[in-house]
N, C-alpha and C. Protein backbone atom coordinates (compact mmCIF):
# COMPACT_ATOMS: atom_id res chain seq x y z
N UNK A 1 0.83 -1.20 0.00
CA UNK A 1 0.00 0.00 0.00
C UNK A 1 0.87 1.26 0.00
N UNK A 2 1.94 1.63 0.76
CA UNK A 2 2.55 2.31 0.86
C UNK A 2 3.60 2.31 -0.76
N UNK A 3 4.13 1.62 -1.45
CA UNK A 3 4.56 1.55 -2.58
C UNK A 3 3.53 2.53 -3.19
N UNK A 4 2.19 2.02 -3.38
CA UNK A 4 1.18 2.60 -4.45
C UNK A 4 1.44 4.28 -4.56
N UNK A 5 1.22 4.47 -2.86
CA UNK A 5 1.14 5.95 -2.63
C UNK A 5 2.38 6.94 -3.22
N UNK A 6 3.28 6.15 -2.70
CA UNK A 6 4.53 6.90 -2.96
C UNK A 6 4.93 6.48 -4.16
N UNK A 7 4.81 5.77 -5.45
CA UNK A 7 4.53 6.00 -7.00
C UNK A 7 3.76 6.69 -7.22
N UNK A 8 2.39 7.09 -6.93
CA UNK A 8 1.41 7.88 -7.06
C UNK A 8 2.07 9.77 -6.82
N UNK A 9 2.39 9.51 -5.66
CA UNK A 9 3.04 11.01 -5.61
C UNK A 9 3.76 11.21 -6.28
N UNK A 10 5.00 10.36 -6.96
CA UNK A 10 6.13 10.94 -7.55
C UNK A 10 5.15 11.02 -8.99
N UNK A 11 4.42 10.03 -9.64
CA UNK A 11 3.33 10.96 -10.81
C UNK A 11 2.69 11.98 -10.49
N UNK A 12 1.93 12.31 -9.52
CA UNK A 12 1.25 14.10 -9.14
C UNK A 12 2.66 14.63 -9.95
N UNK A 13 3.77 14.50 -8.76
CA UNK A 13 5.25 15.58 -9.03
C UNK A 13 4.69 15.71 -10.57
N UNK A 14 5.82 14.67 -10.81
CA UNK A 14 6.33 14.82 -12.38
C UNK A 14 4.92 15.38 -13.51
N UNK A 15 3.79 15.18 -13.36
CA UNK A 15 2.26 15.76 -14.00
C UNK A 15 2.36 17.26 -13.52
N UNK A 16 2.80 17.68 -12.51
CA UNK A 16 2.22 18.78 -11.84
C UNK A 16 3.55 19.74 -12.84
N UNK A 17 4.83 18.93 -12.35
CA UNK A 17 5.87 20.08 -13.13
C UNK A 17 6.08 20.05 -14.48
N UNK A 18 4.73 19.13 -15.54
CA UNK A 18 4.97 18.78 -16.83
C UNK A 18 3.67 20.18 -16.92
N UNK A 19 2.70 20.27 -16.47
CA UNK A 19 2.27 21.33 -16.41
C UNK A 19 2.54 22.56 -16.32
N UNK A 20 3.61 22.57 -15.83
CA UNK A 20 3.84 24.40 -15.56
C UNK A 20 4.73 24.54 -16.54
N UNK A 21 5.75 23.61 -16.79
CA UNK A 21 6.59 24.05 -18.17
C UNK A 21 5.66 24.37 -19.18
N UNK A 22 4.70 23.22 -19.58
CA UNK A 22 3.58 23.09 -20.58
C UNK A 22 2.90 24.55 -20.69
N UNK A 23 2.53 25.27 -19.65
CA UNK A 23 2.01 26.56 -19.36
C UNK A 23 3.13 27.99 -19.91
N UNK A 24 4.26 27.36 -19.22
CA UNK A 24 5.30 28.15 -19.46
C UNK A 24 5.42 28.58 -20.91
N UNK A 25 5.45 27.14 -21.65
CA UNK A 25 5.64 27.34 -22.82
C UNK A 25 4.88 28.39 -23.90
N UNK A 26 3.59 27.86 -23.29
CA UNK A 26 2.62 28.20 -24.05
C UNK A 26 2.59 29.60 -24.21
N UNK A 27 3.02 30.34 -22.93
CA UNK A 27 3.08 31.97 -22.84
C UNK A 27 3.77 32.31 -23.22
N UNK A 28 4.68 32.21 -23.33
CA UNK A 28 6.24 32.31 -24.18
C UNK A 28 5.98 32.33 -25.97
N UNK A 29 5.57 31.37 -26.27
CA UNK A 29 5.09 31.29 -27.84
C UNK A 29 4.14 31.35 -28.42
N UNK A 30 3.40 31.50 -27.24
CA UNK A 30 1.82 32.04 -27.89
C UNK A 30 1.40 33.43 -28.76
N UNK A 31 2.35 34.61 -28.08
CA UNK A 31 2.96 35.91 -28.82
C UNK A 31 3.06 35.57 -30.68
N UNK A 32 4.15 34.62 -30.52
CA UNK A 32 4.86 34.75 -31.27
C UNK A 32 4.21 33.93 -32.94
N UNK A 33 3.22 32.69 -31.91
CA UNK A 33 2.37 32.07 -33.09
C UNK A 33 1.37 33.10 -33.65
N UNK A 34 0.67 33.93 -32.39
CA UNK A 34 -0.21 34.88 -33.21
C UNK A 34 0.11 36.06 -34.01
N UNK A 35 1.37 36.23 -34.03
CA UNK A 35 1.95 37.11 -34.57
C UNK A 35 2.53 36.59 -36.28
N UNK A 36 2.65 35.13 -36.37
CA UNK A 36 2.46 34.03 -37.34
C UNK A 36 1.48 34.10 -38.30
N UNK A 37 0.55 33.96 -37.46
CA UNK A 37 -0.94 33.73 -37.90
C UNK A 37 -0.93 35.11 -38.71
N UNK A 38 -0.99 36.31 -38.32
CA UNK A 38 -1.37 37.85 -38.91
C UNK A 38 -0.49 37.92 -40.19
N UNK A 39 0.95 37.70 -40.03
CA UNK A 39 1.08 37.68 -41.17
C UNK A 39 1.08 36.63 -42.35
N UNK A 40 0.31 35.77 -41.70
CA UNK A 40 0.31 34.81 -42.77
C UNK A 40 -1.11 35.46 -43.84
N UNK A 41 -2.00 35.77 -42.92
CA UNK A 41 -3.12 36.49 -43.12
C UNK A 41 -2.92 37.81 -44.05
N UNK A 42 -2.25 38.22 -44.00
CA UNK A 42 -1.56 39.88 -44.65
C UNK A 42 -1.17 39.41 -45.42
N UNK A 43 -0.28 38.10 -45.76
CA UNK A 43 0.06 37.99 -47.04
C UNK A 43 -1.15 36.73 -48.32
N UNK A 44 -2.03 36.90 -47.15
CA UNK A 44 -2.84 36.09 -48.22
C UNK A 44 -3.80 36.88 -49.24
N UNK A 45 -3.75 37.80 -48.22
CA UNK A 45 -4.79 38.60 -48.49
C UNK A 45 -4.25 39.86 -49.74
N UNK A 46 -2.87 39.90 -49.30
CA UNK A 46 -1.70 40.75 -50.88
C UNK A 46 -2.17 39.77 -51.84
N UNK A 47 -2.00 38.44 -51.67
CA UNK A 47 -2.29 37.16 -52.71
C UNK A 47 -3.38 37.68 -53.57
N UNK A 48 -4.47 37.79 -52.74
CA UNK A 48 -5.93 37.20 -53.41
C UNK A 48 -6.45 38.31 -53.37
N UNK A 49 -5.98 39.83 -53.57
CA UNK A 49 -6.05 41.28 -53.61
C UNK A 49 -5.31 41.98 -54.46
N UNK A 50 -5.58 41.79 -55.63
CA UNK A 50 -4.76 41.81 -56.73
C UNK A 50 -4.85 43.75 -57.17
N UNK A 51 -6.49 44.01 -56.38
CA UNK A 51 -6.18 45.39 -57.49
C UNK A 51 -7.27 46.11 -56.10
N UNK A 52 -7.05 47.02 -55.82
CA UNK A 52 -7.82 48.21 -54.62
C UNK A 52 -7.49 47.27 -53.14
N UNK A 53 -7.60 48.22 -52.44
CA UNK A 53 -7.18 47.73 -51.32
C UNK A 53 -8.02 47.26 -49.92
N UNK A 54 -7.57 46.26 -49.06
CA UNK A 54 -8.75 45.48 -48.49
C UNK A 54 -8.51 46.42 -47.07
N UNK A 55 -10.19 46.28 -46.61
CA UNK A 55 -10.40 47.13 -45.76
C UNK A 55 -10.31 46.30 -44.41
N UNK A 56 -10.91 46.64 -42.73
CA UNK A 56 -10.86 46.13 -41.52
C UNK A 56 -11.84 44.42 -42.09
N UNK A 57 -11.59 44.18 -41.14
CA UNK A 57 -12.07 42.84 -41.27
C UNK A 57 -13.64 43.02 -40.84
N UNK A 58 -14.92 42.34 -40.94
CA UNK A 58 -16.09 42.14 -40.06
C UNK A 58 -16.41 40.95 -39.94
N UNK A 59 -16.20 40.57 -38.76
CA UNK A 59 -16.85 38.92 -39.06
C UNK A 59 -18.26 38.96 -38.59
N UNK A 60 -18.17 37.61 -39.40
CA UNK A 60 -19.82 36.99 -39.79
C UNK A 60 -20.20 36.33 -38.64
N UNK A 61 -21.19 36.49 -38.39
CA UNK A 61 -21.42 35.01 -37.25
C UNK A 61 -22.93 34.37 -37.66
N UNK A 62 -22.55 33.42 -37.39
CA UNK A 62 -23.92 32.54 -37.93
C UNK A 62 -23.91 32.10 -39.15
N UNK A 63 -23.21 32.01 -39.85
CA UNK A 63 -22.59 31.26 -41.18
C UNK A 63 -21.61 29.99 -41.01
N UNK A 64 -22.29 29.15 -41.51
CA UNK A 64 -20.96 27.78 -41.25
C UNK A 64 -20.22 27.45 -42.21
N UNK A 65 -20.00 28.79 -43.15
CA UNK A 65 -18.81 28.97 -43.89
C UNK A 65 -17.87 29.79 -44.05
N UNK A 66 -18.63 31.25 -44.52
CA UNK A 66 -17.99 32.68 -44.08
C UNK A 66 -18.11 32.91 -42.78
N UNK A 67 -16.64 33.22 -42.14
CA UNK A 67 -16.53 33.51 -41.35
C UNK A 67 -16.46 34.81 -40.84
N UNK A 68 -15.99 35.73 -42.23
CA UNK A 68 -15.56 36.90 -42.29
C UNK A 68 -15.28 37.43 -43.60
N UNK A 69 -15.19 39.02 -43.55
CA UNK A 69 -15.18 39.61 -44.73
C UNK A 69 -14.33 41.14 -44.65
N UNK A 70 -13.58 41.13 -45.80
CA UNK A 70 -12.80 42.22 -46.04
C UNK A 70 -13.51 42.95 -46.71
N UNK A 71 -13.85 44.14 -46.90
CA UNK A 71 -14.32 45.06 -47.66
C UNK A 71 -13.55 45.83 -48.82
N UNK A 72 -13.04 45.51 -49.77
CA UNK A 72 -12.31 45.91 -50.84
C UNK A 72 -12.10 47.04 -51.44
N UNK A 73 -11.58 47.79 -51.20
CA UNK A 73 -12.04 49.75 -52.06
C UNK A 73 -11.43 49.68 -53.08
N UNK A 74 -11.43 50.54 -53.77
CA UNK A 74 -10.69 51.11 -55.17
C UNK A 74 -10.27 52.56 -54.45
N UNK A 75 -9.02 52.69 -55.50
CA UNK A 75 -8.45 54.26 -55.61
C UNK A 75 -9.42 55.37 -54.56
N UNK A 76 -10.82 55.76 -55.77
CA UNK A 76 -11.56 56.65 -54.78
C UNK A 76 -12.50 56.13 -53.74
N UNK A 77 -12.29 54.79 -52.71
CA UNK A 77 -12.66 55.07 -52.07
C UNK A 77 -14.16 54.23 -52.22
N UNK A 78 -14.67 53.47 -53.23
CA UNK A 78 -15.62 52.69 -53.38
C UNK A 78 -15.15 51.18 -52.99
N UNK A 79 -16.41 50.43 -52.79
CA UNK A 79 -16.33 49.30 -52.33
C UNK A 79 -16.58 48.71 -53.77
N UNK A 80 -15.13 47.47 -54.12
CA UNK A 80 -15.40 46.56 -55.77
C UNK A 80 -15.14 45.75 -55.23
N UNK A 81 -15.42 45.36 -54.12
CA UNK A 81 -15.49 43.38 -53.50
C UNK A 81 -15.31 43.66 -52.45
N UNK A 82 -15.28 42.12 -52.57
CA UNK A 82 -15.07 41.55 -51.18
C UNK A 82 -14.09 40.75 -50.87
N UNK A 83 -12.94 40.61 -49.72
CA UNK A 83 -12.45 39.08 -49.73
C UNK A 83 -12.95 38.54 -48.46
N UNK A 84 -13.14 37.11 -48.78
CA UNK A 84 -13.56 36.30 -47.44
C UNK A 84 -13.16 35.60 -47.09
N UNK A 85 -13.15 35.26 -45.54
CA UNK A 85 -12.62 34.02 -44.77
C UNK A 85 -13.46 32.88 -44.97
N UNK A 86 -13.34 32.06 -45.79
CA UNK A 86 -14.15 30.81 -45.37
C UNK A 86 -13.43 29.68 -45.24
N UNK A 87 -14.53 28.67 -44.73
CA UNK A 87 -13.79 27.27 -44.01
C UNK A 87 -14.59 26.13 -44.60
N UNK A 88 -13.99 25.57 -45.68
CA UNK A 88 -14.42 24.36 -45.92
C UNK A 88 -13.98 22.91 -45.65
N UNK A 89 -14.85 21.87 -45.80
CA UNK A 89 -14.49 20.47 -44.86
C UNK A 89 -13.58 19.72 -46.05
N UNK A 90 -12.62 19.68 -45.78
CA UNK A 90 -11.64 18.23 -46.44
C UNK A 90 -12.16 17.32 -46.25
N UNK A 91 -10.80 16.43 -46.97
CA UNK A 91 -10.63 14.81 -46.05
C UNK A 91 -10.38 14.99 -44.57
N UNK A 92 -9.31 15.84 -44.61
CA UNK A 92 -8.85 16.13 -43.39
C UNK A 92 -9.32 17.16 -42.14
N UNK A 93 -10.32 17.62 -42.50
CA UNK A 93 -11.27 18.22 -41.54
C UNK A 93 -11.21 19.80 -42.62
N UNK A 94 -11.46 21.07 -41.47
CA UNK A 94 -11.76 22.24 -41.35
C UNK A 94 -10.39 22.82 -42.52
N UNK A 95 -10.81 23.39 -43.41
CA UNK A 95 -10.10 23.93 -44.55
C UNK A 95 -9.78 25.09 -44.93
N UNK A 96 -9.18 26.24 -44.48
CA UNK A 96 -9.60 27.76 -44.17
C UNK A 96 -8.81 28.48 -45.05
N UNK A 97 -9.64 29.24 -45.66
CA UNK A 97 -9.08 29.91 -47.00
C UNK A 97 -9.41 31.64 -47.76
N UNK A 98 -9.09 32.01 -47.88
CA UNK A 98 -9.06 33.81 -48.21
C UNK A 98 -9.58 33.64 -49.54
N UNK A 99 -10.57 34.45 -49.78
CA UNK A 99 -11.01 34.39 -51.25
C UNK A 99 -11.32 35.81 -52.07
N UNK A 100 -10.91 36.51 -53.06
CA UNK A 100 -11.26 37.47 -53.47
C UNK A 100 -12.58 37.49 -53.98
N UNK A 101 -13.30 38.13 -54.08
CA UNK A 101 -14.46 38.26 -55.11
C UNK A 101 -15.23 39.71 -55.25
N UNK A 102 -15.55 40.04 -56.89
CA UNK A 102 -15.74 41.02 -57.15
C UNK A 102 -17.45 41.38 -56.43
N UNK A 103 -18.13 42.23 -57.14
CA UNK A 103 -19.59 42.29 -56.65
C UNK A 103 -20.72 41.68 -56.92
N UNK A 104 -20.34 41.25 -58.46
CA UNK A 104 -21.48 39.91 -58.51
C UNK A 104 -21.16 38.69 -58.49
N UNK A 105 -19.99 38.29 -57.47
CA UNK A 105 -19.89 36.64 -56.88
C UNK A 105 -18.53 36.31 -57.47
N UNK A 106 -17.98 36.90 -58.68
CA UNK A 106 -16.89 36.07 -59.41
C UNK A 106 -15.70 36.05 -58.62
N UNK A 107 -15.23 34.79 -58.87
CA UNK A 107 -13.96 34.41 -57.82
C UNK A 107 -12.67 35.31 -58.19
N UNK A 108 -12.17 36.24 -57.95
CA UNK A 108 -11.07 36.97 -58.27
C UNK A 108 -9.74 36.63 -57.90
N UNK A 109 -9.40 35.42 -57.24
CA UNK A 109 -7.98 34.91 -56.36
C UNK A 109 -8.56 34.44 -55.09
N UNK A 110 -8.18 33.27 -54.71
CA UNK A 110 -7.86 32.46 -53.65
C UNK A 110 -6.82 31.43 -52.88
N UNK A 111 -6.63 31.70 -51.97
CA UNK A 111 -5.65 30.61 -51.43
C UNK A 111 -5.82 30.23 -50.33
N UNK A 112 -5.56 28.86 -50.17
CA UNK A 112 -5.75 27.87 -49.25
C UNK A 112 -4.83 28.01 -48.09
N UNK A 113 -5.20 28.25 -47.00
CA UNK A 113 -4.12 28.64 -45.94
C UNK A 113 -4.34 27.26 -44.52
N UNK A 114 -4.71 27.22 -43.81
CA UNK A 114 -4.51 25.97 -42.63
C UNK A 114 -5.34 24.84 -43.31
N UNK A 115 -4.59 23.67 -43.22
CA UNK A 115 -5.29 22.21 -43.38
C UNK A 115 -4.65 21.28 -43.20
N UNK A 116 -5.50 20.23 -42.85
CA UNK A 116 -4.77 19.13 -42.80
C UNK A 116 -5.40 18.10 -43.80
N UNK A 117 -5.26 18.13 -44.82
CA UNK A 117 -5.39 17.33 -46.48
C UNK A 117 -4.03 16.41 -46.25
N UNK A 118 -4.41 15.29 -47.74
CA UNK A 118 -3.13 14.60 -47.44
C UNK A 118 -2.30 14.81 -47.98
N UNK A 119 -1.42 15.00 -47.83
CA UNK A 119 0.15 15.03 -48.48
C UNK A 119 0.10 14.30 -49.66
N UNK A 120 0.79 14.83 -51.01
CA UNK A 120 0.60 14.05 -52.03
C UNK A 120 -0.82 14.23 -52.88
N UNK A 121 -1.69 14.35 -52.05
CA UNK A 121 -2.74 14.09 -52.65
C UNK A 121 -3.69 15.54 -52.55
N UNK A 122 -4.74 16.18 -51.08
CA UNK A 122 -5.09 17.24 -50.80
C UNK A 122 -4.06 18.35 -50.83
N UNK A 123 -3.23 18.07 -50.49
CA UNK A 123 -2.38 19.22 -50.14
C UNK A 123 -1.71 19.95 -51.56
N UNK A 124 -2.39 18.92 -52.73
CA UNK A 124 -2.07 20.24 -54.05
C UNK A 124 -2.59 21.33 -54.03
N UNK A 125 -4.00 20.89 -53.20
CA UNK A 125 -5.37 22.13 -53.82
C UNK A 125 -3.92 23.66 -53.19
N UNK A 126 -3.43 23.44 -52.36
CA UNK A 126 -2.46 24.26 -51.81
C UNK A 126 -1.60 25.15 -53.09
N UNK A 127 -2.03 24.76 -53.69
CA UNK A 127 -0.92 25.42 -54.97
C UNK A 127 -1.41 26.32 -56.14
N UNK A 128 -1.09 27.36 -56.45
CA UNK A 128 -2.12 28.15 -57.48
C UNK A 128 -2.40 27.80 -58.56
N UNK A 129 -1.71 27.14 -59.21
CA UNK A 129 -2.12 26.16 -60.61
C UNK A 129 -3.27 25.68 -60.27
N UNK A 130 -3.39 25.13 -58.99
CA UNK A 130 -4.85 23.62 -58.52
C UNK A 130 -5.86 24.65 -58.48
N UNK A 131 -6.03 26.08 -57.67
CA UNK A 131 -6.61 26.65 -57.28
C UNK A 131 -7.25 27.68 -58.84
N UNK A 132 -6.59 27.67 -59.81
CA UNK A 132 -6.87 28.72 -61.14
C UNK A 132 -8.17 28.08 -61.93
N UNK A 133 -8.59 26.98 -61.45
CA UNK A 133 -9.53 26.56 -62.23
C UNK A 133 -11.18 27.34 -61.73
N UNK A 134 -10.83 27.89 -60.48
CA UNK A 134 -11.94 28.15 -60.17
C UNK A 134 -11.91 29.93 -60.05
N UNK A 135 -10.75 31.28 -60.25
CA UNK A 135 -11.33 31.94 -60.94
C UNK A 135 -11.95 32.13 -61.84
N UNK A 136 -12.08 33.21 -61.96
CA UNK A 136 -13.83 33.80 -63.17
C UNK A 136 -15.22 33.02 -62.84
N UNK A 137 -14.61 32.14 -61.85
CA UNK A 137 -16.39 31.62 -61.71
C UNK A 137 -17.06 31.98 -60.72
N UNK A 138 -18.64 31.50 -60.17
CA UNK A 138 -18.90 32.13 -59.60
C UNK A 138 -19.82 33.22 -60.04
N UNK A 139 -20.49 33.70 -60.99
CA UNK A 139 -20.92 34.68 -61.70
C UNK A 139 -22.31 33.83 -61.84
N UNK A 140 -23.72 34.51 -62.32
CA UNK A 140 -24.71 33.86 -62.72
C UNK A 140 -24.50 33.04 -63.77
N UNK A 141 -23.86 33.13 -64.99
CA UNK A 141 -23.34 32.66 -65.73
C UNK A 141 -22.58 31.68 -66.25
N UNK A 142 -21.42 31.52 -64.84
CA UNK A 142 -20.43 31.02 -64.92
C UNK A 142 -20.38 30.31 -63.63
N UNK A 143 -21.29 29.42 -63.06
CA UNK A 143 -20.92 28.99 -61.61
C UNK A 143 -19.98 28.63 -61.24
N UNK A 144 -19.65 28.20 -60.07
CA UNK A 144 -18.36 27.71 -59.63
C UNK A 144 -18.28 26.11 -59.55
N UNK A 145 -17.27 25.54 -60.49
CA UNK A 145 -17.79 23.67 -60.39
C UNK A 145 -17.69 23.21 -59.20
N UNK A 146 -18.60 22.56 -58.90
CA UNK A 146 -18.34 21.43 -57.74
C UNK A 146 -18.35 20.15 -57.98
N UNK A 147 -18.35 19.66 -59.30
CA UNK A 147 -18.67 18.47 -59.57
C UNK A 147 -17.36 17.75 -60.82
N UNK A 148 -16.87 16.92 -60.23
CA UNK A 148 -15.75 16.70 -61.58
C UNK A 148 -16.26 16.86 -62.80
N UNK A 149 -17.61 16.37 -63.26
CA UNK A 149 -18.31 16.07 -64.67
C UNK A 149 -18.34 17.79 -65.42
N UNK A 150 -17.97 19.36 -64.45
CA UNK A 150 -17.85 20.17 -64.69
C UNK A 150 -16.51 20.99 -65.17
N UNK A 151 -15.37 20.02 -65.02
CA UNK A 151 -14.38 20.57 -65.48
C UNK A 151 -13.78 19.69 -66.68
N UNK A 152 -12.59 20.33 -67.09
CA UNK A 152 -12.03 19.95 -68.56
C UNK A 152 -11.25 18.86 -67.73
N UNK A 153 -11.39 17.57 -69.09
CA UNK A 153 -10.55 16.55 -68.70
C UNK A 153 -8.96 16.48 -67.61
N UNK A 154 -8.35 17.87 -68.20
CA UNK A 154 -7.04 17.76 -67.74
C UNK A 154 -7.56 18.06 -65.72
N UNK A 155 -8.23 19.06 -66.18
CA UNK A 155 -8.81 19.46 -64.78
C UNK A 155 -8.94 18.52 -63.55
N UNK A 156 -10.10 17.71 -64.08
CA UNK A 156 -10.65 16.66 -63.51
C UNK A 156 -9.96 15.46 -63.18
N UNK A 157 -8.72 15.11 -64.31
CA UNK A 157 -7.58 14.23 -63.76
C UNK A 157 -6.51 14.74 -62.56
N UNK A 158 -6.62 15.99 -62.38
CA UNK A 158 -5.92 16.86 -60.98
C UNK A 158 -6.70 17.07 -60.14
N UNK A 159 -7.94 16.67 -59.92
CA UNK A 159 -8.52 16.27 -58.97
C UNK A 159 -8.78 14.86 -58.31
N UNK A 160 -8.44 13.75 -59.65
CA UNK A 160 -8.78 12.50 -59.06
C UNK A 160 -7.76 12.22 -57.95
N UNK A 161 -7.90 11.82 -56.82
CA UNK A 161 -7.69 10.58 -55.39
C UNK A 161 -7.62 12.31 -54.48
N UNK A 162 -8.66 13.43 -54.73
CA UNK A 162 -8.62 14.53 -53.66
C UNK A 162 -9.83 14.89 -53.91
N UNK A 163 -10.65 14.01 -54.23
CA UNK A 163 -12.13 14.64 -54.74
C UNK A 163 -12.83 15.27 -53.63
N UNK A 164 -12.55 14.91 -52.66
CA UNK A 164 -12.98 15.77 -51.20
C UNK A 164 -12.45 16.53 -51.26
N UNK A 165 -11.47 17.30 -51.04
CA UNK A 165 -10.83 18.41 -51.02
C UNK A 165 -11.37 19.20 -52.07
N UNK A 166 -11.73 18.94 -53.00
CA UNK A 166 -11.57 19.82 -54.30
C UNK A 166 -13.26 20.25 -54.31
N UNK A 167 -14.27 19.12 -53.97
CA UNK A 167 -15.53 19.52 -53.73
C UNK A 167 -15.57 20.22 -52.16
N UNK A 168 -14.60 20.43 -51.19
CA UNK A 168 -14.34 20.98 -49.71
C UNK A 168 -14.58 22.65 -50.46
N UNK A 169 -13.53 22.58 -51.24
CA UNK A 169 -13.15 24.23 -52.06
C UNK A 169 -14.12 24.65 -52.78
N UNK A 170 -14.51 23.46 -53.39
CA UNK A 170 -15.55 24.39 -54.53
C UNK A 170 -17.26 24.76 -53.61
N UNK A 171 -17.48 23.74 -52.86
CA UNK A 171 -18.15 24.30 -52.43
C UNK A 171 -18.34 25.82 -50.78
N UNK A 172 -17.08 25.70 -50.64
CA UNK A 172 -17.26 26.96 -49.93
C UNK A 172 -16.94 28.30 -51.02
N UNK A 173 -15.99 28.19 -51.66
CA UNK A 173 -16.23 29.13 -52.81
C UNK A 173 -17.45 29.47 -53.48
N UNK A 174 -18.55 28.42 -53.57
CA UNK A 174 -20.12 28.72 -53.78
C UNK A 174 -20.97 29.27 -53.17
N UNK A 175 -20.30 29.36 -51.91
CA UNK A 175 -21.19 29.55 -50.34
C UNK A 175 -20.71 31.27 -51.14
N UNK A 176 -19.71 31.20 -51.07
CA UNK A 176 -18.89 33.01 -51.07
C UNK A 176 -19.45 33.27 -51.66
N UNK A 177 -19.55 33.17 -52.83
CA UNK A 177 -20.05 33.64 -54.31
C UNK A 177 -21.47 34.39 -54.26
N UNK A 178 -22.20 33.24 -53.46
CA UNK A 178 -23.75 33.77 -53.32
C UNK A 178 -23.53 34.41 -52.41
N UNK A 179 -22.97 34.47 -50.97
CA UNK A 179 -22.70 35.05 -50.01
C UNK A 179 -22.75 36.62 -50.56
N UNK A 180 -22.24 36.85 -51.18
CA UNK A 180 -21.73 38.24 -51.82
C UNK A 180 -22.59 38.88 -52.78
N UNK A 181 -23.28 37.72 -53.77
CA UNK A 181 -24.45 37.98 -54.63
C UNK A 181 -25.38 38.61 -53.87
N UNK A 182 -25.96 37.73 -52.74
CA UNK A 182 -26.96 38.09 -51.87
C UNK A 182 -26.63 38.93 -50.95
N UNK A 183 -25.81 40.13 -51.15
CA UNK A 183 -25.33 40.68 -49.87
C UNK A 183 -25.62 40.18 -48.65
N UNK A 184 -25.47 39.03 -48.15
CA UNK A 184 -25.16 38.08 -46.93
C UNK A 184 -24.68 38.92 -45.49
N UNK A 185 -25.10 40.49 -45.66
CA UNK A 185 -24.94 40.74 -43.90
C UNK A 185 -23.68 42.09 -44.65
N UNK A 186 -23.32 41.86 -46.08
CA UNK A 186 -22.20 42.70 -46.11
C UNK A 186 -22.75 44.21 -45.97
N UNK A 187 -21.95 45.03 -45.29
CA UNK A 187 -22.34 46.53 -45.21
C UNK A 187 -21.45 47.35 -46.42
């Protein structure tokens, strides 16, 4: 009985002081990740902000896609889009991505920023070649594909063994599109 106890305490110890480093740590680099995060954000947003400049952020709430929205100006001072935060579902879960778009829905630049897709396979959509198939769409005209049977052969063979991922993208890019069509809350 006495063995038990006194193994037992020396785990409290060693749990108790794996905690405070663990804590330690966290305060220490927690600065430094969110400071990560912003500019990863700043430069996505140079990315997929090709022409007038993006305004404060507003987020959305109550959308289980857009999360948020940049307000886009031109030169004098008018609003010619939007870019948005949205989050679509992979293979690999929650998919979070910056998207340009003009005023009636068309996809103007996007890029794929946190995920966990698979290597090899999801983790192309990561690349702007994967991602070019789905500017200009988005428009009444021109929807945005979500369906392989909607893109050009070459297309659709760079989507086969990521077809989740690629329907993850296309359909939050659809969410945006209308999001923006329908002025969705935008001011």
């Amino acid at each position: 009985m006495r063995d038990i106890i006194l193994v037992g305490g020396k785990l409290a110890i060693i749990c108790a002081v794996a905690a405070i480093v663990l804590g330690l740590t966290n305060s220490v680099t927690e600065p430094a990740i969110e400071l990560n995060r912003k500019r990863e954000l700043e430069r996505a947003l140079h990315t997929v902000v090709k022409q007038g400049t993006a305004g404060e952020e507003v987020p959305v709430e109550e959308h289980r896609i857009v999360r948020g929205y940049y307000p886009v100006f031109s030169e004098d001072g008018e609003i010619m889009g939007y870019a948005l935060r949205l989050v679509g579902m992979g293979y690999g879960g929650d998919m979070d991505m910056l998207a340009n778009f003009n005023l009636s829905g068309e996809v103007l630049g996007v890029v794929l920023m946190n995920n966990l897709e698979t290597p090899g396979l999801g983790k192309k959509a990561e690349k702007p070649e994967y991602l070019e198939k789905f500017i200009g769409t988005g428009t009444r005209d021109r929807k945005v594909p979500t369906r392989k049977d909607q893109l050009s052969r070459d297309q659709a063979d760079a989507v086969t063994g990521a077809t989740i991922t690629f329907m993850g993208i296309a359909k939050a890019l659809e969410a945006g599109s209308s999001f923006v069509q329908n002025k969705g809350g935008l001011k």
